[in-house]
Protein backbone atom coordinates (compact mmCIF):
# COMPACT_ATOMS: atom_id res chain seq x y z
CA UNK A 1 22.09 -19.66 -6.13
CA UNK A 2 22.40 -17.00 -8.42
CA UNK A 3 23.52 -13.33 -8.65
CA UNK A 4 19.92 -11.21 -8.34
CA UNK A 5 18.61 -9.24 -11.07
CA UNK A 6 18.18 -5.52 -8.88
CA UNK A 7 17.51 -4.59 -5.44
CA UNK A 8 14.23 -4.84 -5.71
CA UNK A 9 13.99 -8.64 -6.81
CA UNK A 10 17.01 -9.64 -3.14
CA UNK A 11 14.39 -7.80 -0.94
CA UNK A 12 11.56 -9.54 -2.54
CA UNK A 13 12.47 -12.94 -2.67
CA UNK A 14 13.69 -12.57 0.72
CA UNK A 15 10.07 -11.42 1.89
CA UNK A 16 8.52 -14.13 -0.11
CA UNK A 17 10.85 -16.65 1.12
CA UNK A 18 8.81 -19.47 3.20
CA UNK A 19 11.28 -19.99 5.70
CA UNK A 20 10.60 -15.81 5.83
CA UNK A 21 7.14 -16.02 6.38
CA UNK A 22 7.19 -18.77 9.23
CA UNK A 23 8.98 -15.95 11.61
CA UNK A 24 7.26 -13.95 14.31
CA UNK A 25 5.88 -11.13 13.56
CA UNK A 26 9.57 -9.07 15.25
CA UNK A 27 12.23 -10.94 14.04
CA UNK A 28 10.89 -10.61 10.21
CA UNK A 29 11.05 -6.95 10.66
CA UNK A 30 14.23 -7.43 11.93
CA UNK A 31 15.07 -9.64 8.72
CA UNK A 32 13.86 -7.47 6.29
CA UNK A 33 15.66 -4.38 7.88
CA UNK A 34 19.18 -6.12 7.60
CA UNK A 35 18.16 -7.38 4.13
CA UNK A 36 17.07 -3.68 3.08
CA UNK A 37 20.74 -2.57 4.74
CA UNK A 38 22.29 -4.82 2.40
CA UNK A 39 20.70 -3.88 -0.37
CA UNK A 40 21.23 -0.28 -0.07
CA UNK A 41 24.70 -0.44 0.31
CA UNK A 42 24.66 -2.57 -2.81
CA UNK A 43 26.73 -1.33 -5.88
CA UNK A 44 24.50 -0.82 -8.94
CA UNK A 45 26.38 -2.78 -11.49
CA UNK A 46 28.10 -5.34 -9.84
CA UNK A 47 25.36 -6.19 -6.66
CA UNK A 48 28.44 -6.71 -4.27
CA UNK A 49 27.77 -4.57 -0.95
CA UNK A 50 30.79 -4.42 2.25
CA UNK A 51 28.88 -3.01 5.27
CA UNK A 52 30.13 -4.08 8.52
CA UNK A 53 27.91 -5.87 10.93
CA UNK A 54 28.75 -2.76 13.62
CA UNK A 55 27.73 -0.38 11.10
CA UNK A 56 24.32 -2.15 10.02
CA UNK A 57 23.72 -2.42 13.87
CA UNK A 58 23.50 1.06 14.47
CA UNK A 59 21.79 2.28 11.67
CA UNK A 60 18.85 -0.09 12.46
CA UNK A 61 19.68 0.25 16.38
CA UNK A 62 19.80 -3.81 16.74
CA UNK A 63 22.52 -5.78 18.51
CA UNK A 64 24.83 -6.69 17.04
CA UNK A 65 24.37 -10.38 17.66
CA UNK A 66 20.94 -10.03 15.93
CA UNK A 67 22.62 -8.48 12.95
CA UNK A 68 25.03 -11.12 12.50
CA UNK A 69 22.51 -14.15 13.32
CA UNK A 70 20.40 -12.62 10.09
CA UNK A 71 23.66 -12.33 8.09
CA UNK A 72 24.03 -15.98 8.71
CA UNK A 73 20.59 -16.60 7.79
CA UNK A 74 20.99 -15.05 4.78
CA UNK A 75 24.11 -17.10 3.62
CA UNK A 76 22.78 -20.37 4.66
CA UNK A 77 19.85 -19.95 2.25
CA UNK A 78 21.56 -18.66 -0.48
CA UNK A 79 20.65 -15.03 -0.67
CA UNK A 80 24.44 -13.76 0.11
CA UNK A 81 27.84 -15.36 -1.49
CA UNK A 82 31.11 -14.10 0.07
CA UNK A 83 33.18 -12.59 -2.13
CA UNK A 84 35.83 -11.65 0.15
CA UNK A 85 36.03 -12.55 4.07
CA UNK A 86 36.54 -10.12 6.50
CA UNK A 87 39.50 -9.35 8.87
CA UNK A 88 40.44 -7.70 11.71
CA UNK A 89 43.44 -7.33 14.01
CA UNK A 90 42.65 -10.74 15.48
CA UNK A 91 43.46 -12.83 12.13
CA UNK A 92 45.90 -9.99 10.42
CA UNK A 93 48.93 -9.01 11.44
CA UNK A 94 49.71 -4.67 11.59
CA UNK A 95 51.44 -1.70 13.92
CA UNK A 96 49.71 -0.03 16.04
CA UNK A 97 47.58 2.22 13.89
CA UNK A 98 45.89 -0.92 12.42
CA UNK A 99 47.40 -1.49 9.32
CA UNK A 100 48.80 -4.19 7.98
CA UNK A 101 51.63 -5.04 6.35
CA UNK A 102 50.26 -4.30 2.65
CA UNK A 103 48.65 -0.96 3.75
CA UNK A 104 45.10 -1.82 3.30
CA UNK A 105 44.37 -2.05 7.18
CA UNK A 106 41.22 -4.30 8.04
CA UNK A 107 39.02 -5.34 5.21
CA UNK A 108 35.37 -5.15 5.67
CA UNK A 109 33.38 -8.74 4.32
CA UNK A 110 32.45 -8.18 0.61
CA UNK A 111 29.44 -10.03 -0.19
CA UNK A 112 26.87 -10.45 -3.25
CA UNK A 113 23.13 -9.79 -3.34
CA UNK A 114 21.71 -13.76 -4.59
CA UNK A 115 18.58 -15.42 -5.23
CA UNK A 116 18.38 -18.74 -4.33
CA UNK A 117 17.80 -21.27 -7.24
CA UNK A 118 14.33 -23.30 -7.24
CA UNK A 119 14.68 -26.50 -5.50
CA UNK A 120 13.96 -30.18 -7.52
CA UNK A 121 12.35 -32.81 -6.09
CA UNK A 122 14.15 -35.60 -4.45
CA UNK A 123 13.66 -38.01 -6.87
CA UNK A 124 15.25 -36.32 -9.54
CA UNK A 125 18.28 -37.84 -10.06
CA UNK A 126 19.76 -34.60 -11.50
CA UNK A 127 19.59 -32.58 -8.34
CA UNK A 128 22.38 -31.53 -6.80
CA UNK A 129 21.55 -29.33 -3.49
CA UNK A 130 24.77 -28.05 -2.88
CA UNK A 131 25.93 -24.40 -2.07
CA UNK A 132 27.97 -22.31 -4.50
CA UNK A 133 29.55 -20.19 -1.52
CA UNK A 134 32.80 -21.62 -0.84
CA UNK A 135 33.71 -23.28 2.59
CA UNK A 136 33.94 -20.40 5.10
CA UNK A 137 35.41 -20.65 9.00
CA UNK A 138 32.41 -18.32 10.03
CA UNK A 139 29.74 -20.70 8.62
CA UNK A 140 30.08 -24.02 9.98
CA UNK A 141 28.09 -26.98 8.99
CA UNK A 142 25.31 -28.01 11.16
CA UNK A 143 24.98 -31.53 11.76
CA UNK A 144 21.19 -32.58 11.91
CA UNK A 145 20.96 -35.82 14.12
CA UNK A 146 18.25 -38.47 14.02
CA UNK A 147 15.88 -39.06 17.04
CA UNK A 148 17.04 -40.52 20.10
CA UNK A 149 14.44 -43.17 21.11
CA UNK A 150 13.15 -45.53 18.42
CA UNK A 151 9.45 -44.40 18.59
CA UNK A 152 10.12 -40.79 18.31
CA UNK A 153 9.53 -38.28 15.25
CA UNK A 154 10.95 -35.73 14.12
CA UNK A 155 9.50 -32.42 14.70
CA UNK A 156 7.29 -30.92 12.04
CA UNK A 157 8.63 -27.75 10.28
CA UNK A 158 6.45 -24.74 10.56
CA UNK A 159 4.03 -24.02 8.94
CA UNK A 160 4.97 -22.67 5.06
CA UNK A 161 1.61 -21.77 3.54
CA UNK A 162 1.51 -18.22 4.54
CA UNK A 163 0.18 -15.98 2.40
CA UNK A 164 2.22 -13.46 -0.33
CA UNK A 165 0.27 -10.64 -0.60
CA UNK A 166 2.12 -9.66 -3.35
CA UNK A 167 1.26 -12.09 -5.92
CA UNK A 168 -1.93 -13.40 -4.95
CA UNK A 169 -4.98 -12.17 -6.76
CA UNK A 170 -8.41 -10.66 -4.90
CA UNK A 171 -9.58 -12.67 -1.22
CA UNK A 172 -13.25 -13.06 -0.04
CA UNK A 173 -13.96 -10.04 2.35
CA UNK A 174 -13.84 -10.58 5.74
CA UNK A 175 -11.19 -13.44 5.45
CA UNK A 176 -7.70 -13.60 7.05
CA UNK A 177 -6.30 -13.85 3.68
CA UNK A 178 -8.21 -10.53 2.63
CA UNK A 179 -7.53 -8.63 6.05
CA UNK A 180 -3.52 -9.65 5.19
CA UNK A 181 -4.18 -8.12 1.89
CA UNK A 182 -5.53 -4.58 3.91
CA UNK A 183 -2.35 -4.89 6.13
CA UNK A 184 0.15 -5.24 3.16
CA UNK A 185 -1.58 -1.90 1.48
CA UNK A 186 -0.96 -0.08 4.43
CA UNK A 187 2.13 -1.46 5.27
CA UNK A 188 3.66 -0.03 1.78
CA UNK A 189 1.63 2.91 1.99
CA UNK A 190 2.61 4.23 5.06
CA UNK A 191 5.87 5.32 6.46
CA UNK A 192 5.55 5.15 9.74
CA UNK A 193 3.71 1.49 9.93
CA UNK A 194 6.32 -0.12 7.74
CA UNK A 195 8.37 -0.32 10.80
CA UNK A 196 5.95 -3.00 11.50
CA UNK A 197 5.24 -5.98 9.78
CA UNK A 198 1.84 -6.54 7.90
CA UNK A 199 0.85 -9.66 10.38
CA UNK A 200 1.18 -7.41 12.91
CA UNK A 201 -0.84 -4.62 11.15
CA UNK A 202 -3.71 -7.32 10.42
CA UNK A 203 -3.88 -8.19 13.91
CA UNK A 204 -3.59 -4.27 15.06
CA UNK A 205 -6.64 -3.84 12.87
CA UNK A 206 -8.76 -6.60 12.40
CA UNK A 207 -11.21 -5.40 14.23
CA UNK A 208 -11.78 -2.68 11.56
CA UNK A 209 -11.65 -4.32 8.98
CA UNK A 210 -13.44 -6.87 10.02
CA UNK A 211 -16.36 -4.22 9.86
CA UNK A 212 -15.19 -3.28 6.66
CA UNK A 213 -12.90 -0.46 6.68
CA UNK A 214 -10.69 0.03 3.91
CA UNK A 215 -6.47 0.48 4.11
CA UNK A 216 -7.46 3.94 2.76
CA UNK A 217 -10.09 4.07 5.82
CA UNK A 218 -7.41 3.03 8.29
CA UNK A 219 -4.42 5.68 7.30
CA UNK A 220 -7.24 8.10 7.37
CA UNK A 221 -8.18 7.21 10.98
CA UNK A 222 -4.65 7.43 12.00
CA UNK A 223 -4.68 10.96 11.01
CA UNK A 224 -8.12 12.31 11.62
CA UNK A 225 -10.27 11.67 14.33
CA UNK A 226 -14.30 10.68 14.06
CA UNK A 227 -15.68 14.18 14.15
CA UNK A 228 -13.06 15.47 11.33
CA UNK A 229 -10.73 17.31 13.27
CA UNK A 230 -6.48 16.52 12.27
CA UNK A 231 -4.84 14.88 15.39
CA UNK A 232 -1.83 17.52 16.43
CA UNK A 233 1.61 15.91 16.26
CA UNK A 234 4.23 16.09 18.87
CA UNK A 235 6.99 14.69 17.39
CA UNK A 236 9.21 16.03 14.31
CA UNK A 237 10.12 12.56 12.53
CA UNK A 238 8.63 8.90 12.68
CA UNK A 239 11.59 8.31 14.27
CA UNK A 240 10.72 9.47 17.36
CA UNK A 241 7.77 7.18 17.70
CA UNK A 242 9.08 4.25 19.98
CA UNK A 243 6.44 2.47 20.64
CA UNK A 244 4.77 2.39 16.98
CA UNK A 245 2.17 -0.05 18.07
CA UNK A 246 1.14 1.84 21.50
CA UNK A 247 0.74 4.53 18.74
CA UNK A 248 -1.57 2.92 16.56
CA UNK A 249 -4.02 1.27 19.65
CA UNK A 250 -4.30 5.26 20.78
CA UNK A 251 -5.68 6.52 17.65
CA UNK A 252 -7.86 3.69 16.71
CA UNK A 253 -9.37 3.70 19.69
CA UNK A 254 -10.74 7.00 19.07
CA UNK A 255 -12.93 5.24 16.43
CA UNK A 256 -14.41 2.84 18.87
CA UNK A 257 -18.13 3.31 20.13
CA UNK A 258 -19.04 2.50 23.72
CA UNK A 259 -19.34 -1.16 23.15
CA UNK A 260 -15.98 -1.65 21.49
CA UNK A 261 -17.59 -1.65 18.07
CA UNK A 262 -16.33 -0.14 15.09
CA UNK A 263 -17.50 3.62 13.85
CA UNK A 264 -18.60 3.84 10.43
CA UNK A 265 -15.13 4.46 8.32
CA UNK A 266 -14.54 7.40 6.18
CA UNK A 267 -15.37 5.54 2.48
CA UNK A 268 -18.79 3.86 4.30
CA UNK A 269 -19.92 7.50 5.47
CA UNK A 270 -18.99 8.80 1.92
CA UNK A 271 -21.01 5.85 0.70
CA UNK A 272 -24.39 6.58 3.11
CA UNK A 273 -24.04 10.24 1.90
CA UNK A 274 -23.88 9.11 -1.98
CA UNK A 275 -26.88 7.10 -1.12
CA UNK A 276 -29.12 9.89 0.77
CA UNK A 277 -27.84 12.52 -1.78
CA UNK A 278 -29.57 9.87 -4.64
CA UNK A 279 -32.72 8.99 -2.70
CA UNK A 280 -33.34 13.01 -2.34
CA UNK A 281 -32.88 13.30 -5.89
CA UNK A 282 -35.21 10.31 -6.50
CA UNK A 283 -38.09 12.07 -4.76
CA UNK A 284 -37.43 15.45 -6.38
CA UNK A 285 -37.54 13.78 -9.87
CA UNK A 286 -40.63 12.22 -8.98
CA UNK A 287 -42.30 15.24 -7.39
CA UNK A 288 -40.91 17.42 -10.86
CA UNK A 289 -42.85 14.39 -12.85
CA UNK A 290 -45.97 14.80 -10.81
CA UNK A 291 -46.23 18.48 -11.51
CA UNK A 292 -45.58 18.35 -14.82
CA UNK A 293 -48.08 15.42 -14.84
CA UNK A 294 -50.92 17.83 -13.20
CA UNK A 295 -50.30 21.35 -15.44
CA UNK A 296 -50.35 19.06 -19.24
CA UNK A 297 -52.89 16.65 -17.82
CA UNK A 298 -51.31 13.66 -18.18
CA UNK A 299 -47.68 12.29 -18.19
CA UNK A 300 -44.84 14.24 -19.23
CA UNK A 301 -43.59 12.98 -23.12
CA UNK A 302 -40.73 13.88 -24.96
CA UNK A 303 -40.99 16.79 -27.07
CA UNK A 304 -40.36 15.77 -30.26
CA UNK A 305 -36.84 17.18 -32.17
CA UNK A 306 -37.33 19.92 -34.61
CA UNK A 307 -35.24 21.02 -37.50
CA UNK A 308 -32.85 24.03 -37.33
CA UNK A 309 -35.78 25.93 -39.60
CA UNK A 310 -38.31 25.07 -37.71
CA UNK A 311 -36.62 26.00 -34.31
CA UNK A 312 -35.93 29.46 -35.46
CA UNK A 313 -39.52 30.03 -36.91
CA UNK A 314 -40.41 29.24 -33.23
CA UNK A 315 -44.00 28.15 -32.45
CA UNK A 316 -47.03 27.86 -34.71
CA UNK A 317 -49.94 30.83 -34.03
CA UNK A 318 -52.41 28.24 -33.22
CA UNK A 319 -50.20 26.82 -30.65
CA UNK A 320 -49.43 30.47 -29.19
CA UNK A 321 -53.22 30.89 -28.78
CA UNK A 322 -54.10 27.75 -27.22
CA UNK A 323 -54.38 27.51 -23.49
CA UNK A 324 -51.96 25.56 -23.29
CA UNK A 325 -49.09 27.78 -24.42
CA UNK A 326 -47.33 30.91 -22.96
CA UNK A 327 -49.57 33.63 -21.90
CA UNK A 328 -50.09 37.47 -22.51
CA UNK A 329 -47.18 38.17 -19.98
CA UNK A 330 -44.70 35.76 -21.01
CA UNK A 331 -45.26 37.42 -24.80
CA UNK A 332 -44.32 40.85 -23.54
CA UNK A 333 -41.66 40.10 -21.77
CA UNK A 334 -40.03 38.07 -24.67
CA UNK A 335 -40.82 41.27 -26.87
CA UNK A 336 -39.11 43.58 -24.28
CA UNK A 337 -35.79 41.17 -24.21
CA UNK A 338 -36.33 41.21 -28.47
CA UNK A 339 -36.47 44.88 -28.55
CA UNK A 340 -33.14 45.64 -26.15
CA UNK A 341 -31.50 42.93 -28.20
CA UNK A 342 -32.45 45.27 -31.36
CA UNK A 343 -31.53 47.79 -29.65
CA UNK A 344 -27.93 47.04 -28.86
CA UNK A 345 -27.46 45.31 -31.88
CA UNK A 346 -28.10 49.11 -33.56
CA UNK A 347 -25.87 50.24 -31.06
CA UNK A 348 -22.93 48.43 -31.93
CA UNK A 349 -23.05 48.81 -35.70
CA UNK A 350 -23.43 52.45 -35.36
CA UNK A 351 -20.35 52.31 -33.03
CA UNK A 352 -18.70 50.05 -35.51
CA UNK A 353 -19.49 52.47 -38.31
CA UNK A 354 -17.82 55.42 -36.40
């Protein structure tokens, strides 16, 4: 293994991580909380972070057995070297206020944010799969023994090929692959479902999107119901939520028709009103072509383009006296507007001449 680049690159390995995405849908959550503790406590330049297991177990309101089973995770796979082991009054001598002889008191475990190197294949003869961490009483090795009866196998590992949402390009729609790809979206887009992770979203909501709602479609049924309105909120913080996926069942089901089906989502009723709004418009330019159609006598043409000459001369006399150009009442009125242009126009040079 090797020290990690950022924050950003520990958390996302350890989410891309196979082993990672083999877990139930709770104790990857509960992985990728202790992982995010880690990182945040994480100094900048050197990646080293101290937390104690207590204090990572209330923050993220785990036990503390959980916490330090995903600790050991961690270190077994090469995402966290130990830089300095911890103590406590147990393994270090001190008076009764709990320091020690040297003044320091008990030392919280200093560890450092890795990535685990790519693994060679066995029949390189350069690989080496050993552990850079250095032999630790807390991490014993575990001794993997061979079947017991002759005949019997070895049970398969789980499954590996799961799917990282991050790096993989566009799914077919209406695919698990592609409804994973909806979950991740909202998973990073909303607060309160990142509690959760996104195979748990995809199976919260693939009934939507199996009728092809949108992530945007989803966050927006969350927080609107079908007729428009804003559902009221009781609670001050996400935090208070307990039971996030209770949560998300009572608001979706809002959007469900009597036969368990689907409403229309928010981008598909946007996209029935774009398509009304252009068949209206259709028929309107066709009934505008029909009337021109009927006053000319025939089909409408495009008026040919004039110079800037011949567009202020305006209109030859023959064509003002042909039927088929503006009457006796459209004249006048153009001579009316003409004459209290004039007439302002005197206006303001006699005001300008003042």
């Amino acid at each position: 293994m090797r020290r990690t680049p950022s924050q950003q690159a520990f958390l996302r390995a350890v989410k891309e991580y196979p082993d990672a995405l083999a877990l139930k849908c709770h104790a990857y959550r509960n992985l990728t909380e202790v992982a995010g503790k880690l990182a945040d406590w994480a100094d900048w330049t050197t990646l080293t972070t101290r937390p104690t297991e207590q204090r990572i177990a209330d923050d993220l309101d785990l036990a503390l057995s959980t916490v330090k089973r995903w600790i050991r995770w961690l270190r077994e796979r090469g995402f966290l070297g130990v830089v300095e082991e911890g103590t406590t009054n147990r393994y270090r001598r001190g008076n009764q206020f709990g320091l020690t002889e040297d003044g320091l008191g008990n030392r919280a475990a200093v560890w450092v944010l890795c990535t685990p190197a790519p693994e060679l294949d066995e029949g390189d003869a350069r690989t080496d799969k050993t552990t850079t961490e250095p032999p630790s009483l807390t991490l014993p090795k575990r001794v993997k023994e061979g079947p017991t009866h002759a005949r019997e196998e070895r049970s398969s590992p789980r499954r590996r090929n799961r799917i990282s949402t991050t790096t993989e390009t566009a799914a077919t729609p209406g695919t698990r692959k592609h409804a994973l790809q909806v979950a991740q979206k909202i998973h990073d887009a909303s607060t309160t479902l990142r509690r959760l992770s996104p195979w748990y979203i995809r199976h919260l909501t693939r009934v939507f999107v199996a009728a092809g709602w949108t992530a945007a479609d989803v966050l927006h049924a969350l927080d609107h119901q079908p007729d428009g309105a804003a559902w009221t909120y009781t609670w001050t913080s996400r935090d208070q939520i307990r039971n996030v996926p209770g949560w998300v069942r009572f608001r979706l089901s809002a959007w469900l028709n009597e036969h368990g089906r689907p409403l229309p989502g928010k981008s598909q009723r946007l996209a029935v009103a774009a398509a009304q709004l252009r068949a209206e418009q259709a028929v309107m330019h066709e009934r505008l072509q029909a009337m021109h159609a009927g006053r000319v006598g025939g089909p409408v043409e495009p008026a040919p383009r004039l110079s800037r000459a011949e567009a202020l001369a305006g209109p030859p006399a023959a064509e003002l006296g042909s039927s088929s150009g503006p009457g006796e009442t459209y004249r006048a009125a153009r001579a009316a507007l003409d004459a209290k242009r004039l007439q302002r126009e005197a206006e303001r040079l006699r005001w300008l001449a003042s």
